[in-house]
Protein backbone atom coordinates (compact mmCIF):
# COMPACT_ATOMS: atom_id res chain seq x y z
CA UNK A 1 0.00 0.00 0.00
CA UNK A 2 1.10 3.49 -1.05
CA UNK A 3 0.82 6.33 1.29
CA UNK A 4 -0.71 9.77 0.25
CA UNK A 5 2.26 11.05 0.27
CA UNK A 6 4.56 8.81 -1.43
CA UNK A 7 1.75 9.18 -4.35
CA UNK A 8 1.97 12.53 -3.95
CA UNK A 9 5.62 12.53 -5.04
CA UNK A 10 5.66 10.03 -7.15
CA UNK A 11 2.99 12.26 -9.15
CA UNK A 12 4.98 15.09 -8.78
CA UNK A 13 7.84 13.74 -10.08
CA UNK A 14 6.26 12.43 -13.18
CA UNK A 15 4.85 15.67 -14.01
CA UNK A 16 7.00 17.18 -17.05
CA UNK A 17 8.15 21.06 -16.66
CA UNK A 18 8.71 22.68 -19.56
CA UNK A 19 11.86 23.50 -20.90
CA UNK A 20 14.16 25.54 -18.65
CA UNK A 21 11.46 25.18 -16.17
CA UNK A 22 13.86 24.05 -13.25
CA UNK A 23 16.70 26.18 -14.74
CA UNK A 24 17.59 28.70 -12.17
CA UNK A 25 18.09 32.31 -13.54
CA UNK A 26 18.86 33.87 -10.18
CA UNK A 27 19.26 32.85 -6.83
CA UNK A 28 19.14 34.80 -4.04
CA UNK A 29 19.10 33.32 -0.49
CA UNK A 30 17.78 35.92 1.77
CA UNK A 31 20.45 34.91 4.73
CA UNK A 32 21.01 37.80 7.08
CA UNK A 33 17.16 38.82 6.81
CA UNK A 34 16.08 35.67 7.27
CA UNK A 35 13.37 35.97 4.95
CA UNK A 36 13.90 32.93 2.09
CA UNK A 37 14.98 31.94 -0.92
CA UNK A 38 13.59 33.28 -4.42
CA UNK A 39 14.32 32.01 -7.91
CA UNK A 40 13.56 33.03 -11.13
CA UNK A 41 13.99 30.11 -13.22
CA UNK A 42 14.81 30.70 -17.19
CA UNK A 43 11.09 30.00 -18.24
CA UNK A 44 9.91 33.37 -16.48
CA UNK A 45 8.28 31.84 -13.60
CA UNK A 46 8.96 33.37 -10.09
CA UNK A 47 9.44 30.92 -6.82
CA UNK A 48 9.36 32.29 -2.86
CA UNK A 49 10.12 29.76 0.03
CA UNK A 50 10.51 30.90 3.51
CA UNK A 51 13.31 29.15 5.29
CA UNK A 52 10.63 27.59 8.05
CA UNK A 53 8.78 26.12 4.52
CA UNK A 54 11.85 24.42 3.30
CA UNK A 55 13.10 22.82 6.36
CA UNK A 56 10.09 21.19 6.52
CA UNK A 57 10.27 20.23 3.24
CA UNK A 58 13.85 18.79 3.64
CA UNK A 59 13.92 16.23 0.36
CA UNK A 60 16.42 13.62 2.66
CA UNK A 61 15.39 10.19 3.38
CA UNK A 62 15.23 10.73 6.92
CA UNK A 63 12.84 14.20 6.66
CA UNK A 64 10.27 12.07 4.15
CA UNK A 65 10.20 9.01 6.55
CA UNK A 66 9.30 11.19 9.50
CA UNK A 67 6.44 13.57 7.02
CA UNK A 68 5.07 10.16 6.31
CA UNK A 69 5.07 8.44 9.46
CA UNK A 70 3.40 11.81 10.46
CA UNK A 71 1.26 12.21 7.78
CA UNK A 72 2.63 15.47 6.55
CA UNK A 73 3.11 16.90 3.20
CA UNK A 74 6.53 18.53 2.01
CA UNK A 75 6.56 21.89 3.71
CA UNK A 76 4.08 21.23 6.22
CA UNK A 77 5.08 22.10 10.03
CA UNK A 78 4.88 19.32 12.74
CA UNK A 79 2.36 19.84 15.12
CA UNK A 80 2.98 22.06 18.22
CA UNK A 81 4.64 20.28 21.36
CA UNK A 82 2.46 19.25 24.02
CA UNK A 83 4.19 20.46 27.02
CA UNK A 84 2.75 22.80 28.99
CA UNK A 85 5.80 24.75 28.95
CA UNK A 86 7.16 25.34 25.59
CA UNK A 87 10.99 26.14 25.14
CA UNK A 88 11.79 29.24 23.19
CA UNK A 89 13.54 28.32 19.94
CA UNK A 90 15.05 30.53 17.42
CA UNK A 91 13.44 30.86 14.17
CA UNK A 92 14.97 28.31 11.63
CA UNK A 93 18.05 29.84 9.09
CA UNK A 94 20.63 27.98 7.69
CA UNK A 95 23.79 28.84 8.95
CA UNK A 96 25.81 27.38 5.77
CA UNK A 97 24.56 27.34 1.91
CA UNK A 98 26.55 25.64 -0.64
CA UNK A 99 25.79 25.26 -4.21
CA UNK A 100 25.81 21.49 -5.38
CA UNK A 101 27.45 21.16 -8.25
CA UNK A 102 25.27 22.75 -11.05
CA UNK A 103 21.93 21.04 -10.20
CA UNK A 104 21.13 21.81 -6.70
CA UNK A 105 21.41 23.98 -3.01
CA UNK A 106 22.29 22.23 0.18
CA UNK A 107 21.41 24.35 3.90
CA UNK A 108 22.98 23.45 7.16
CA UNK A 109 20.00 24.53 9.64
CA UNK A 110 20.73 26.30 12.85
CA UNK A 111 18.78 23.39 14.50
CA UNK A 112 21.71 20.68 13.23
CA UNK A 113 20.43 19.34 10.13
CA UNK A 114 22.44 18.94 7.31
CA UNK A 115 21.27 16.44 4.80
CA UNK A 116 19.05 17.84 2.59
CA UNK A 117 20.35 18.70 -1.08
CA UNK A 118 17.56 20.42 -2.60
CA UNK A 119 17.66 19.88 -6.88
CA UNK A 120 16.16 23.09 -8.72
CA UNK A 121 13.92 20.19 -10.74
CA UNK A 122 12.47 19.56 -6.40
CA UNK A 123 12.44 23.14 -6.14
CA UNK A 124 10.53 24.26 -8.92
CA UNK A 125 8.07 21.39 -8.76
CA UNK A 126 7.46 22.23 -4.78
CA UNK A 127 6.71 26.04 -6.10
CA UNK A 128 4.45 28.02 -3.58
CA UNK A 129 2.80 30.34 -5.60
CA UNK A 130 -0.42 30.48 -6.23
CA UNK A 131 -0.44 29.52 -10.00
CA UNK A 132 1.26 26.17 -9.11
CA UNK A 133 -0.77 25.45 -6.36
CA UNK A 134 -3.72 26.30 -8.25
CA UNK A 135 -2.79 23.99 -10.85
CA UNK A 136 -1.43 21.48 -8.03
CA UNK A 137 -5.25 21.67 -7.56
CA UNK A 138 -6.85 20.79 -10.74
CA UNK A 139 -7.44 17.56 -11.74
């Protein structure tokens, strides 16, 4: 038996992009402000991810067994502790970016993680805005 999610991204990953679709343009992590990443891939389109979004859609082994186990889709948060007294923790940033060869971007979190390599072909088909997941929508 398949779980939502794995059909999910096995879906996802058959889906073709057009042409220069998961061709990054520009790049700009937003580091010191803490706000994201943007793209703008060759094809025109426009991507915004904040760095709490793509933590939690880490694309490592590890971060898709737990989202499963859980139930959670790529980029969805895990649910709020239950203990009545919550510890403060600071808002997730990578600490390190590195550029992976010329296919992908790999963070090392502030909260230790490390293992994520994120391809622009798992960027661009996770896309955030609302045209892709309008069309995310339709069947």
């Amino acid at each position: 038996m398949v779980s939502e999610e794995t059909a999910r991204r096995e879906t996802a990953a058959e889906k073709v992009l057009p042409p220069g679709a998961a061709e990054p343009q520009h790049v700009r992590v937003h580091q010191t402000e803490g706000t994201g990443v943007d793209i703008d891939w060759k094809d025109g389109h426009h991507s915004h991810w904040s760095f709490r979004w793509l933590r939690d859609a880490c694309p490592c082994a590890m971060c898709n067994e737990v989202r499963e186990h859980e139930g959670r889709q790529p980029g969805e948060p895990k649910p709020p502790s239950a203990s009545p007294l919550p510890m403060h923790k600071a808002p997730i940033q990578p600490y390190k970016v590195t550029r992976v060869g010329h296919y992908a971007i790999r963070f090392e979190w502030n909260d230790g993680h490390y293992s994520g390599i994120f391809s622009w072909d798992y960027l661009r088909r996770i896309c955030q805005c609302e045209e892709c997941i309008r069309s995310e929508s339709e069947p």
